[in-house]
PDB file of N, CA and C in Angstrom:
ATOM      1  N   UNK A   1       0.801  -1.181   0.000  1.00  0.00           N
ATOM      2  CA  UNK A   1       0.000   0.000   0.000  1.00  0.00           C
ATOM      3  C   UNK A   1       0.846   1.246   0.000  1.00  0.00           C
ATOM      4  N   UNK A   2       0.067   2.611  -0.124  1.00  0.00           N
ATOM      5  CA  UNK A   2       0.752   3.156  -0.272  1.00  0.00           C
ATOM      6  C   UNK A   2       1.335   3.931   1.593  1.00  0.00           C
ATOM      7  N   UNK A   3       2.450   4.467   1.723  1.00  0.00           N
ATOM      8  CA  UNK A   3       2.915   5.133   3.038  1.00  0.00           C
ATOM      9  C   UNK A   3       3.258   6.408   2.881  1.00  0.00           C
ATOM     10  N   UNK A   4       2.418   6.772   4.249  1.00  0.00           N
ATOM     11  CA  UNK A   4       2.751   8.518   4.169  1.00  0.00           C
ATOM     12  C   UNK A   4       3.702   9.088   5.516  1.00  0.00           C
ATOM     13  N   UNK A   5       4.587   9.504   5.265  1.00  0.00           N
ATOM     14  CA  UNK A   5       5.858   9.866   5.877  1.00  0.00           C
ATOM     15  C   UNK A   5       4.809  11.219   6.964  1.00  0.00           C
ATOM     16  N   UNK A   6       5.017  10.939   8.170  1.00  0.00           N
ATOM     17  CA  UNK A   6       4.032  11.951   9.092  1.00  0.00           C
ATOM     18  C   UNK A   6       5.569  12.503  10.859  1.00  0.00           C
ATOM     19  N   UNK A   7       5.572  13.869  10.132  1.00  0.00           N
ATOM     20  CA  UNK A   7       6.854  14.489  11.024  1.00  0.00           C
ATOM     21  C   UNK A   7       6.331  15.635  11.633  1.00  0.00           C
ATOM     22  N   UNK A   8       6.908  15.152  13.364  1.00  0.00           N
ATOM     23  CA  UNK A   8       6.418  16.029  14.081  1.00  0.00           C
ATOM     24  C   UNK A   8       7.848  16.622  14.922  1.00  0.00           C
ATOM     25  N   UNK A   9       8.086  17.956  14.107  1.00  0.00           N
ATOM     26  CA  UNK A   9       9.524  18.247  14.670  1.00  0.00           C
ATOM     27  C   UNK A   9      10.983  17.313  14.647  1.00  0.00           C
ATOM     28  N   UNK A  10      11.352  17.029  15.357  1.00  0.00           N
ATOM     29  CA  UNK A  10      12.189  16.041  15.443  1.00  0.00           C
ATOM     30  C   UNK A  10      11.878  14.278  15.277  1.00  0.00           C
ATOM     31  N   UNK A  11      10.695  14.123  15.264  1.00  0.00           N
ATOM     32  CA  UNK A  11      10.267  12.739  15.421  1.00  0.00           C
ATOM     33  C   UNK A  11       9.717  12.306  14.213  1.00  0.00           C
ATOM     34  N   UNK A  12       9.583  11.700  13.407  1.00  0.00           N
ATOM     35  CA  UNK A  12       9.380  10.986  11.894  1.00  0.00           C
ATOM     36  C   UNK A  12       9.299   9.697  12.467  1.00  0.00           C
ATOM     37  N   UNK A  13       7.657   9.195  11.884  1.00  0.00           N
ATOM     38  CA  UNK A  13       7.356   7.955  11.631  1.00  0.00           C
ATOM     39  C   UNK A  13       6.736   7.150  10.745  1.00  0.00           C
ATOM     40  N   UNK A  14       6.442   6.264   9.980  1.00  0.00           N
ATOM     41  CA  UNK A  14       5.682   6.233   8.523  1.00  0.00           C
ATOM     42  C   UNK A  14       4.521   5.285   9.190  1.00  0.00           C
ATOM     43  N   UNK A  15       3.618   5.246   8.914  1.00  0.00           N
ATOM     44  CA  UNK A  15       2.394   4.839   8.399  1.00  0.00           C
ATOM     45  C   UNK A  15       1.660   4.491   7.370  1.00  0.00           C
ATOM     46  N   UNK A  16       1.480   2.835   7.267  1.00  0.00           N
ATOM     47  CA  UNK A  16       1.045   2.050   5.969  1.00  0.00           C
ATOM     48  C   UNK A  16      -0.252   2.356   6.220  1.00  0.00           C
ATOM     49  N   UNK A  17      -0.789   2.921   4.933  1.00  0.00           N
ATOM     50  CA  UNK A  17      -2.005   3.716   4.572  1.00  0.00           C
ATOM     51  C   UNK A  17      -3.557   2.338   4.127  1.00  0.00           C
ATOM     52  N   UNK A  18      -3.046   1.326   3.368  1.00  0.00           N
ATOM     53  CA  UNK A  18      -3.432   0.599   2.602  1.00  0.00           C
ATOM     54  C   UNK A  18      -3.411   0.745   1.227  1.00  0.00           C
ATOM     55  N   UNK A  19      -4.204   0.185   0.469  1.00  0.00           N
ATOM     56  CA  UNK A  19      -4.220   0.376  -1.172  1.00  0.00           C
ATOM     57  C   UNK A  19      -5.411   1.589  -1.740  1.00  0.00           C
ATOM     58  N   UNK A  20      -4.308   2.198  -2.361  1.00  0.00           N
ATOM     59  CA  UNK A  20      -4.723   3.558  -3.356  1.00  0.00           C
ATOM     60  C   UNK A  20      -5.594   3.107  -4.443  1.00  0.00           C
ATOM     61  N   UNK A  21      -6.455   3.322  -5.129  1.00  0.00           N
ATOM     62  CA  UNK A  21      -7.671   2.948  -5.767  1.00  0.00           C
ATOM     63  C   UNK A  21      -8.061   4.456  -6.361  1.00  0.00           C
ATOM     64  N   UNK A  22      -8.291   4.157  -8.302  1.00  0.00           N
ATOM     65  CA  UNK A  22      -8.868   5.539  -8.659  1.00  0.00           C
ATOM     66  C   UNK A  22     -10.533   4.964  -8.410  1.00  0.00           C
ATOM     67  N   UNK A  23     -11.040   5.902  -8.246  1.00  0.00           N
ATOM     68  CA  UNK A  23     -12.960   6.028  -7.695  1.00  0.00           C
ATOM     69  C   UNK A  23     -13.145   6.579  -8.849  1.00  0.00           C
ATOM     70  N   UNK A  24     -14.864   6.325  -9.608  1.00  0.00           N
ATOM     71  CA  UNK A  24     -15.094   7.267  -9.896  1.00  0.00           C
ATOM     72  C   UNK A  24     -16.580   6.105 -10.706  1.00  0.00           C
ATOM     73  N   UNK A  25     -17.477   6.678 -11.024  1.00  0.00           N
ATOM     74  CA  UNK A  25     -18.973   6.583 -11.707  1.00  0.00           C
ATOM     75  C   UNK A  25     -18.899   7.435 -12.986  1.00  0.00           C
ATOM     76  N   UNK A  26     -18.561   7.126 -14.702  1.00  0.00           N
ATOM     77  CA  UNK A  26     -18.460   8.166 -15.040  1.00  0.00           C
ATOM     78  C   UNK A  26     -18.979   7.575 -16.703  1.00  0.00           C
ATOM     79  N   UNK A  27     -19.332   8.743 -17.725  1.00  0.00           N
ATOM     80  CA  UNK A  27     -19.174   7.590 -19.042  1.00  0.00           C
ATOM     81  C   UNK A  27     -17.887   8.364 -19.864  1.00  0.00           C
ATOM     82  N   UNK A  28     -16.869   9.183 -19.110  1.00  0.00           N
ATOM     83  CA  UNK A  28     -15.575   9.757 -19.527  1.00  0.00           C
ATOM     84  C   UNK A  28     -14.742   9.076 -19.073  1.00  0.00           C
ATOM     85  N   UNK A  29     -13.681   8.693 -19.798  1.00  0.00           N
ATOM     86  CA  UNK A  29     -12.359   7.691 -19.323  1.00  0.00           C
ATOM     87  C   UNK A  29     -11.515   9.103 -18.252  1.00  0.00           C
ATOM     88  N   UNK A  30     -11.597   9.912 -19.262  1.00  0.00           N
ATOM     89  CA  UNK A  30     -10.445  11.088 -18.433  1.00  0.00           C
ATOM     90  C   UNK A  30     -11.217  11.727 -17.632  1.00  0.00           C
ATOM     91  N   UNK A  31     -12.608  11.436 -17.194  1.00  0.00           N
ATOM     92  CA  UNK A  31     -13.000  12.007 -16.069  1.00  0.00           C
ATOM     93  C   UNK A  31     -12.555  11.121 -14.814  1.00  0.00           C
ATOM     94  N   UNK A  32     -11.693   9.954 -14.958  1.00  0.00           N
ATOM     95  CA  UNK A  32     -12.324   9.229 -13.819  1.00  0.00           C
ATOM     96  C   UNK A  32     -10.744   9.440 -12.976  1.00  0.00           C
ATOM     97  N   UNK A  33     -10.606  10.823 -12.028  1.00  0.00           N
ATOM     98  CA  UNK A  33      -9.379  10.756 -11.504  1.00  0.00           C
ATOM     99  C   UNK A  33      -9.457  11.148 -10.170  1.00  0.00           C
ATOM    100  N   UNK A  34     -10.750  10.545  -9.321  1.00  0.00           N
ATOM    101  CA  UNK A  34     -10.414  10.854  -8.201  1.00  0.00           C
ATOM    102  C   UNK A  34      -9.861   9.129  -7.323  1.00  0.00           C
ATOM    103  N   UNK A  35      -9.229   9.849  -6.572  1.00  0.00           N
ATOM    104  CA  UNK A  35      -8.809   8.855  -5.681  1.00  0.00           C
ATOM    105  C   UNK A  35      -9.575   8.528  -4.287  1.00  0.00           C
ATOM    106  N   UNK A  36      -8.825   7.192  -4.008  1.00  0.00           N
ATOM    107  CA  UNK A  36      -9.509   6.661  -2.429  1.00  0.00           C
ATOM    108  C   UNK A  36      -8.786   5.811  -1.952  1.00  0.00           C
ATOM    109  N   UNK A  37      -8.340   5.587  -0.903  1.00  0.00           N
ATOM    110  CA  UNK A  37      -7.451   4.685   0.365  1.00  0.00           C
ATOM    111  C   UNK A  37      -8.445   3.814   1.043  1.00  0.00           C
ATOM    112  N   UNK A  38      -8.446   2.835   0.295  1.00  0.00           N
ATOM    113  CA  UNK A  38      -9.449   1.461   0.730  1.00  0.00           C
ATOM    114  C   UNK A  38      -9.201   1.061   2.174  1.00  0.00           C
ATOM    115  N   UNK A  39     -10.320   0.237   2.806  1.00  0.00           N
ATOM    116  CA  UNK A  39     -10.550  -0.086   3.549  1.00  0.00           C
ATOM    117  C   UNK A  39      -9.534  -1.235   4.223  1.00  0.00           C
ATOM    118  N   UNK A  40      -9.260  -1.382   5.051  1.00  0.00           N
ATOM    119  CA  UNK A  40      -8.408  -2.901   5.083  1.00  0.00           C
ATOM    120  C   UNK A  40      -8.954  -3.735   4.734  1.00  0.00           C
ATOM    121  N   UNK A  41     -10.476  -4.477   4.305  1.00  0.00           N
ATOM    122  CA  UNK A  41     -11.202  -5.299   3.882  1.00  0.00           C
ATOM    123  C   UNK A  41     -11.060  -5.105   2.374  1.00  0.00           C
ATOM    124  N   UNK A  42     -10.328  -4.360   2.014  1.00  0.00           N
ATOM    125  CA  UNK A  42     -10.202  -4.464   0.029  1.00  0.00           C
ATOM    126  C   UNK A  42      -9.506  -4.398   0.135  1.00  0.00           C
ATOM    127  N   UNK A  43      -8.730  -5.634  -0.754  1.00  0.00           N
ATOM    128  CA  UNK A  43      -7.365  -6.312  -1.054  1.00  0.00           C
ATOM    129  C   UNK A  43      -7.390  -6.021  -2.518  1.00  0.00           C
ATOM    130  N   UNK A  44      -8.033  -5.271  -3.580  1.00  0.00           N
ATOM    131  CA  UNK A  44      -8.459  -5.233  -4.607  1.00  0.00           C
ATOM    132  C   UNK A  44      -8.558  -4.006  -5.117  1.00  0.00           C
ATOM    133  N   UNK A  45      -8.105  -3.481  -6.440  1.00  0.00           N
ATOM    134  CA  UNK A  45      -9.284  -2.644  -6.531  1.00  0.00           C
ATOM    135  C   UNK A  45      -9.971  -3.055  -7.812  1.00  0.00           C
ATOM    136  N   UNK A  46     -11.001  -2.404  -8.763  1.00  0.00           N
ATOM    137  CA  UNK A  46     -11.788  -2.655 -10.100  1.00  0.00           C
ATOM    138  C   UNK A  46     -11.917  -1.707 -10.716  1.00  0.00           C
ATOM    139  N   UNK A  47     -11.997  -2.299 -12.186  1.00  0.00           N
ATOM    140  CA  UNK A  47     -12.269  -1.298 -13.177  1.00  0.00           C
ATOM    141  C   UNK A  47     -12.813  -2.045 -14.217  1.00  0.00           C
ATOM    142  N   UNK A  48     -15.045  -1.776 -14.352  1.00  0.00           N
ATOM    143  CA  UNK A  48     -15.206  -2.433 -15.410  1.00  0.00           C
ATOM    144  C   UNK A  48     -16.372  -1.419 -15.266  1.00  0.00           C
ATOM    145  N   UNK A  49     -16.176  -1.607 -17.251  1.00  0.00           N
ATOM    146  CA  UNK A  49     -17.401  -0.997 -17.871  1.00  0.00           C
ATOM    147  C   UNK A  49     -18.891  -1.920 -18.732  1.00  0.00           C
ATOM    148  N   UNK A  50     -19.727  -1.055 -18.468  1.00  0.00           N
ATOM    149  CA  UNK A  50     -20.856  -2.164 -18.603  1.00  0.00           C
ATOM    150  C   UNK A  50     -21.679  -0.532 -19.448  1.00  0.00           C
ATOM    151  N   UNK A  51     -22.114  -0.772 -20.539  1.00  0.00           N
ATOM    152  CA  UNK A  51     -22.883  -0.018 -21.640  1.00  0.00           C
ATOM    153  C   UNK A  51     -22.803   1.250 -21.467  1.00  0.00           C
ATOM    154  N   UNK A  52     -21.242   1.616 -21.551  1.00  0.00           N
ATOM    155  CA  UNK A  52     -20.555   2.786 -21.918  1.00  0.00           C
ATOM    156  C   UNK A  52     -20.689   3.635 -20.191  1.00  0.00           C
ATOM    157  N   UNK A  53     -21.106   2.956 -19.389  1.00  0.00           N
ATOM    158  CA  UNK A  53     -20.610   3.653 -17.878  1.00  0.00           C
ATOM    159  C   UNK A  53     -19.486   2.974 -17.332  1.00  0.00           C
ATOM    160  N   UNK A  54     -18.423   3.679 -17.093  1.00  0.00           N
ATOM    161  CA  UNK A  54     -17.346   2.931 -16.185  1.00  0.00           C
ATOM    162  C   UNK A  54     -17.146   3.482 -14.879  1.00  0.00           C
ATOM    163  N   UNK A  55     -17.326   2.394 -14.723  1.00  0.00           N
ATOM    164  CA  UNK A  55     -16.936   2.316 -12.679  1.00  0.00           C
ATOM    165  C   UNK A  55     -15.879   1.707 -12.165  1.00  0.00           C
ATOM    166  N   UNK A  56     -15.121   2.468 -11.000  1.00  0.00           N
ATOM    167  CA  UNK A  56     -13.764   2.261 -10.765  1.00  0.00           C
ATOM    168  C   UNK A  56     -14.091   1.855  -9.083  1.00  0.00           C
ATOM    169  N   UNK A  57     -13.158   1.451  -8.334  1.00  0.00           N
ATOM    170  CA  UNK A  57     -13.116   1.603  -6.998  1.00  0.00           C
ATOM    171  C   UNK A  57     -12.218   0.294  -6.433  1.00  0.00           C
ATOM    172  N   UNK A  58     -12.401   0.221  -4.732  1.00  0.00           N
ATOM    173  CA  UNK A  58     -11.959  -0.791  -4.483  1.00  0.00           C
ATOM    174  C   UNK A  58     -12.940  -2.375  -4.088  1.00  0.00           C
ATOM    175  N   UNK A  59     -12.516  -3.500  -4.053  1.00  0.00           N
ATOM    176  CA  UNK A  59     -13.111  -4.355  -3.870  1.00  0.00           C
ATOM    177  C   UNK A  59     -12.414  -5.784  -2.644  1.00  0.00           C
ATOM    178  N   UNK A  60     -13.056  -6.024  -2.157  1.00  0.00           N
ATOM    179  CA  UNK A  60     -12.757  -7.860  -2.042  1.00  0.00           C
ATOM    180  C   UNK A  60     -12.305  -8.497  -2.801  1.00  0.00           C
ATOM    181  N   UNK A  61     -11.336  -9.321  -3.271  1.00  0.00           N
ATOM    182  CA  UNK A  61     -10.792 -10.232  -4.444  1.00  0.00           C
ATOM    183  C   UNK A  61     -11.376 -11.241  -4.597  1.00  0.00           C
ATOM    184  N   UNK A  62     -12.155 -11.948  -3.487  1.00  0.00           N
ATOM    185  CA  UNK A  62     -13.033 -13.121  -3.725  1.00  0.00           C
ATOM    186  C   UNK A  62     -14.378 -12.645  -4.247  1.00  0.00           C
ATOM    187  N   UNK A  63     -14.944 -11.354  -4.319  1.00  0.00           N
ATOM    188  CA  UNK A  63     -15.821 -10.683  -5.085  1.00  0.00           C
ATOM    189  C   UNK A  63     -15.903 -10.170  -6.350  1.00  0.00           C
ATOM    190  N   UNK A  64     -14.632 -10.234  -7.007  1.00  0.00           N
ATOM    191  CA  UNK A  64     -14.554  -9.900  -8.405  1.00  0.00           C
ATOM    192  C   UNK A  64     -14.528 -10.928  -9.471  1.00  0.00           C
ATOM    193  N   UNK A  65     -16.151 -11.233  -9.912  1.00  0.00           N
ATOM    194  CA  UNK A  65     -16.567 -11.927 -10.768  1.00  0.00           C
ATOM    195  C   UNK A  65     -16.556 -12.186 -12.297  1.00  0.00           C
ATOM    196  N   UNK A  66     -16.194 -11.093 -13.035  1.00  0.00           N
ATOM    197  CA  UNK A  66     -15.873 -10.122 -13.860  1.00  0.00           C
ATOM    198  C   UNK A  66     -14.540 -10.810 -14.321  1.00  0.00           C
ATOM    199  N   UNK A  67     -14.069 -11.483 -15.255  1.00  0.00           N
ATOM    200  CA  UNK A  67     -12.588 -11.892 -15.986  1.00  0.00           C
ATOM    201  C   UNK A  67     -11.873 -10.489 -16.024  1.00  0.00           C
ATOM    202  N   UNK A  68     -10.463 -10.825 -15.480  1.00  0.00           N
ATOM    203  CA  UNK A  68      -9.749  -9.104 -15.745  1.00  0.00           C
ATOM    204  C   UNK A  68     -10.710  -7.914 -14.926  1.00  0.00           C
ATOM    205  N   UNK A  69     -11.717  -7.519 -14.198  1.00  0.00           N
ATOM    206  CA  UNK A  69     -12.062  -6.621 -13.618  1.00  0.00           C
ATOM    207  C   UNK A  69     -11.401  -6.113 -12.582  1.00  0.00           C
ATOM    208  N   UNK A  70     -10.375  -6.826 -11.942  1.00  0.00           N
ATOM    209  CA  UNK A  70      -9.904  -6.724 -10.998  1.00  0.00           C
ATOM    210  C   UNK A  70      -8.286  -6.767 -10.374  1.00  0.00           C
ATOM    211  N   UNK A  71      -7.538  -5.500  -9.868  1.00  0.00           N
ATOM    212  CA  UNK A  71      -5.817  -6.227 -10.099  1.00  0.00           C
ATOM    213  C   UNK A  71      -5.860  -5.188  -8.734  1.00  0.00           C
ATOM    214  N   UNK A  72      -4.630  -6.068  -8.220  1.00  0.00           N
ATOM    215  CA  UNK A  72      -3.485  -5.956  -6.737  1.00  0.00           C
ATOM    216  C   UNK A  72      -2.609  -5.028  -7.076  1.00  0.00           C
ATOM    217  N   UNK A  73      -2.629  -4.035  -6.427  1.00  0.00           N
ATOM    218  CA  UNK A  73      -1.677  -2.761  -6.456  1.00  0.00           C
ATOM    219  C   UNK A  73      -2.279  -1.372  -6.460  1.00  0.00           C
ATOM    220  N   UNK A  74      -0.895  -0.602  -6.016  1.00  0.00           N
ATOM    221  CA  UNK A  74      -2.023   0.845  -5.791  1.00  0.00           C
ATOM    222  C   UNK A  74      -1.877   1.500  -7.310  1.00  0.00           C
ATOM    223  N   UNK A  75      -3.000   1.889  -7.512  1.00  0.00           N
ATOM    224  CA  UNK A  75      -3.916   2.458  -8.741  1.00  0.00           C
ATOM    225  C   UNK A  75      -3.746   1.552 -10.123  1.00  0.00           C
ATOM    226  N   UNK A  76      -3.400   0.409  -9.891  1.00  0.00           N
ATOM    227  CA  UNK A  76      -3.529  -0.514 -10.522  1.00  0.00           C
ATOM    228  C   UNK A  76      -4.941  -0.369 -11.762  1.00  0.00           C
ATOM    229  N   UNK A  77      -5.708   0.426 -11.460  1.00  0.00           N
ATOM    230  CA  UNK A  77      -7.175   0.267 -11.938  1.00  0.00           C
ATOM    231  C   UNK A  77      -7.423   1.292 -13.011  1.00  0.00           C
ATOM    232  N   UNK A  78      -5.872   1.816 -13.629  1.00  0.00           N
ATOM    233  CA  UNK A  78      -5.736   3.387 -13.781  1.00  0.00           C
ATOM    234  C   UNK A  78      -6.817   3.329 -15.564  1.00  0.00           C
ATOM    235  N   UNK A  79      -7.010   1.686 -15.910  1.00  0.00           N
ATOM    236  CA  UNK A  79      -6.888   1.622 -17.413  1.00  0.00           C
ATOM    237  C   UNK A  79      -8.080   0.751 -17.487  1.00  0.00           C
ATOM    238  N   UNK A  80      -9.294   0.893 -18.297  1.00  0.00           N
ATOM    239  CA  UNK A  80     -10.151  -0.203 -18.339  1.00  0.00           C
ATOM    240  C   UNK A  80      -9.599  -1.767 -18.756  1.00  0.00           C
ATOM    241  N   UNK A  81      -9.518  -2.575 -18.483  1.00  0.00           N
ATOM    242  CA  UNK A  81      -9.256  -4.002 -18.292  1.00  0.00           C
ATOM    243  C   UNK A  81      -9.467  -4.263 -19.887  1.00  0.00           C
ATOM    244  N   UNK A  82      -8.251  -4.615 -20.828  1.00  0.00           N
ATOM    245  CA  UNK A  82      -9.023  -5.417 -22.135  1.00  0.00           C
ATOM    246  C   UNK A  82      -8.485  -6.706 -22.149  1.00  0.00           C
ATOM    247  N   UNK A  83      -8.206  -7.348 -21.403  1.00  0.00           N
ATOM    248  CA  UNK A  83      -7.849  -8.736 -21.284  1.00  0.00           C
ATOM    249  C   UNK A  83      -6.531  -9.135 -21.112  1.00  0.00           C
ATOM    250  N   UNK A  84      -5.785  -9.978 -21.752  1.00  0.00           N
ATOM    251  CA  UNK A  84      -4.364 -10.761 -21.379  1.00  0.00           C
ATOM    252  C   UNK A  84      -2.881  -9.537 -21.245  1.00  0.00           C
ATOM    253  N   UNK A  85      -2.668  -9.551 -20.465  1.00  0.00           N
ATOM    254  CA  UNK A  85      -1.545  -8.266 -20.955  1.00  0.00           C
ATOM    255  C   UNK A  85      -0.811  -8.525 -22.285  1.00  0.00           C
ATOM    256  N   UNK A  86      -0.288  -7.912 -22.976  1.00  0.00           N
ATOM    257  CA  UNK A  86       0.493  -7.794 -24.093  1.00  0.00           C
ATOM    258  C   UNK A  86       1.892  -8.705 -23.539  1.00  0.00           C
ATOM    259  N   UNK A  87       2.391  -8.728 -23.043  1.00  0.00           N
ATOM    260  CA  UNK A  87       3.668  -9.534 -22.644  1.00  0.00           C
ATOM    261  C   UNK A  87       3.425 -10.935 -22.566  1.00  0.00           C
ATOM    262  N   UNK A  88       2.185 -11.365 -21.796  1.00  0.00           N
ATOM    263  CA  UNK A  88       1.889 -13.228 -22.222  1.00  0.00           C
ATOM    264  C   UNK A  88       1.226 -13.054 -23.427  1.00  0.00           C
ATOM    265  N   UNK A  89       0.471 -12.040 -24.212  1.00  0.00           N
ATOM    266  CA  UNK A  89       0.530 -12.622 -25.690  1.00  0.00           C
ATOM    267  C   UNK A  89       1.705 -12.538 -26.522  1.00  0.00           C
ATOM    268  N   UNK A  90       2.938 -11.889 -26.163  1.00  0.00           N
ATOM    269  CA  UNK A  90       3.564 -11.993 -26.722  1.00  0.00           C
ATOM    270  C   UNK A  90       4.728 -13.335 -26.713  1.00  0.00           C
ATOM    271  N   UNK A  91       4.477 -13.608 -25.730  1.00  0.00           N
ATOM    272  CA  UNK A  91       5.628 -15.056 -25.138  1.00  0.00           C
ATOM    273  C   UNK A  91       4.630 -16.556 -25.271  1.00  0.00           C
ATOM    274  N   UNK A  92       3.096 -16.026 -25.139  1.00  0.00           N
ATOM    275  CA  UNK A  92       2.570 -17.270 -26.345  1.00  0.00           C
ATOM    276  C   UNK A  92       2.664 -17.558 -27.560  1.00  0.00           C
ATOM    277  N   UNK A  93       2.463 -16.330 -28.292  1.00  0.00           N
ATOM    278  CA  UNK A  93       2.517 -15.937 -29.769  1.00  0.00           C
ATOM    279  C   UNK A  93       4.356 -16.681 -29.737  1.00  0.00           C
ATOM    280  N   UNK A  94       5.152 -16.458 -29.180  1.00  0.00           N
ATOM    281  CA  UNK A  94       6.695 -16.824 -29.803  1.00  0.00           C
ATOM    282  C   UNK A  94       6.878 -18.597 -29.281  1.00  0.00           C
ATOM    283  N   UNK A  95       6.022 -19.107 -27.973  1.00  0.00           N
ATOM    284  CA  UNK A  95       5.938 -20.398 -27.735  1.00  0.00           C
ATOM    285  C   UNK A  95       5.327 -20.752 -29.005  1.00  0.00           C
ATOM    286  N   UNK A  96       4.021 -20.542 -29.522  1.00  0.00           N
ATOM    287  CA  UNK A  96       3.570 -21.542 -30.443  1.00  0.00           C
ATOM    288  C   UNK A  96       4.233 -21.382 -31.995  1.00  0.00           C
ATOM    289  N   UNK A  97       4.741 -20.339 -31.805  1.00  0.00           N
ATOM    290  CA  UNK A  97       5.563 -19.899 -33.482  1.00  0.00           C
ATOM    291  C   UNK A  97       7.016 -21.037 -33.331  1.00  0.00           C
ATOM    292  N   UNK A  98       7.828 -20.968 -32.117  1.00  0.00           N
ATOM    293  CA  UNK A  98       8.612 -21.602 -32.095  1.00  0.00           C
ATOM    294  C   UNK A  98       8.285 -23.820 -32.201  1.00  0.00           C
ATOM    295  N   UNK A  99       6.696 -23.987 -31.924  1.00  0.00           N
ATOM    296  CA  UNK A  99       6.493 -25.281 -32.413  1.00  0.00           C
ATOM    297  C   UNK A  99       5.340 -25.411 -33.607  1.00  0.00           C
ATOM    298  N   UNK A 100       5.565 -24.897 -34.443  1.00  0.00           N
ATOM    299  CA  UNK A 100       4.756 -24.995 -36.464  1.00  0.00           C
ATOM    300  C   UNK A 100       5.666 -25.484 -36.667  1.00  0.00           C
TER     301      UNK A 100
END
């Protein structure tokens, strides 16, 4: 998660915040930039669109039903979800090229 460095005069101590999550209800991709510091109960956050509204936030991981709706890390959620990342299609694409 993310940590915020909190100094009082001489004394500095950090504090783990949890996971950073963009929020937002919107049918603009570049509207959706507000943020939120999830709960300790969201291990998650999401990002899925359903007939041109996209909704962002955090979630439960055993609650995200949704293929790809859902990834571990702070603001992880920054991009609507289009499926396999580009790096395992690319190292499948060269596994199965390397057996034709």
């Amino acid at each position: 998660g993310v940590f915020k460095t909190m100094c009082d005069s001489i004394l500095c101590f950090c504090v783990a915040c949890g996971l950073t999550c963009f929020t937002c209800v919107t049918t603009n991709r570049l509207s959706c930039t507000g943020l939120t510091v999830c709960s300790s109960s969201s291990d998650s956050c999401f990002s899925i669109e359903v007939a041109g509204l996209i909704t962002k936030g955090c979630k439960k991981r055993f609650l995200c039903l949704i293929p790809n709706s859902c990834c571990e890390g702070d603001l992880c959620n920054s991009a609507i979800p289009t499926g396999p990342s580009v790096v395992l299609l690319l190292v499948s694409s060269a596994i199965i090229t390397l057996f034709l």
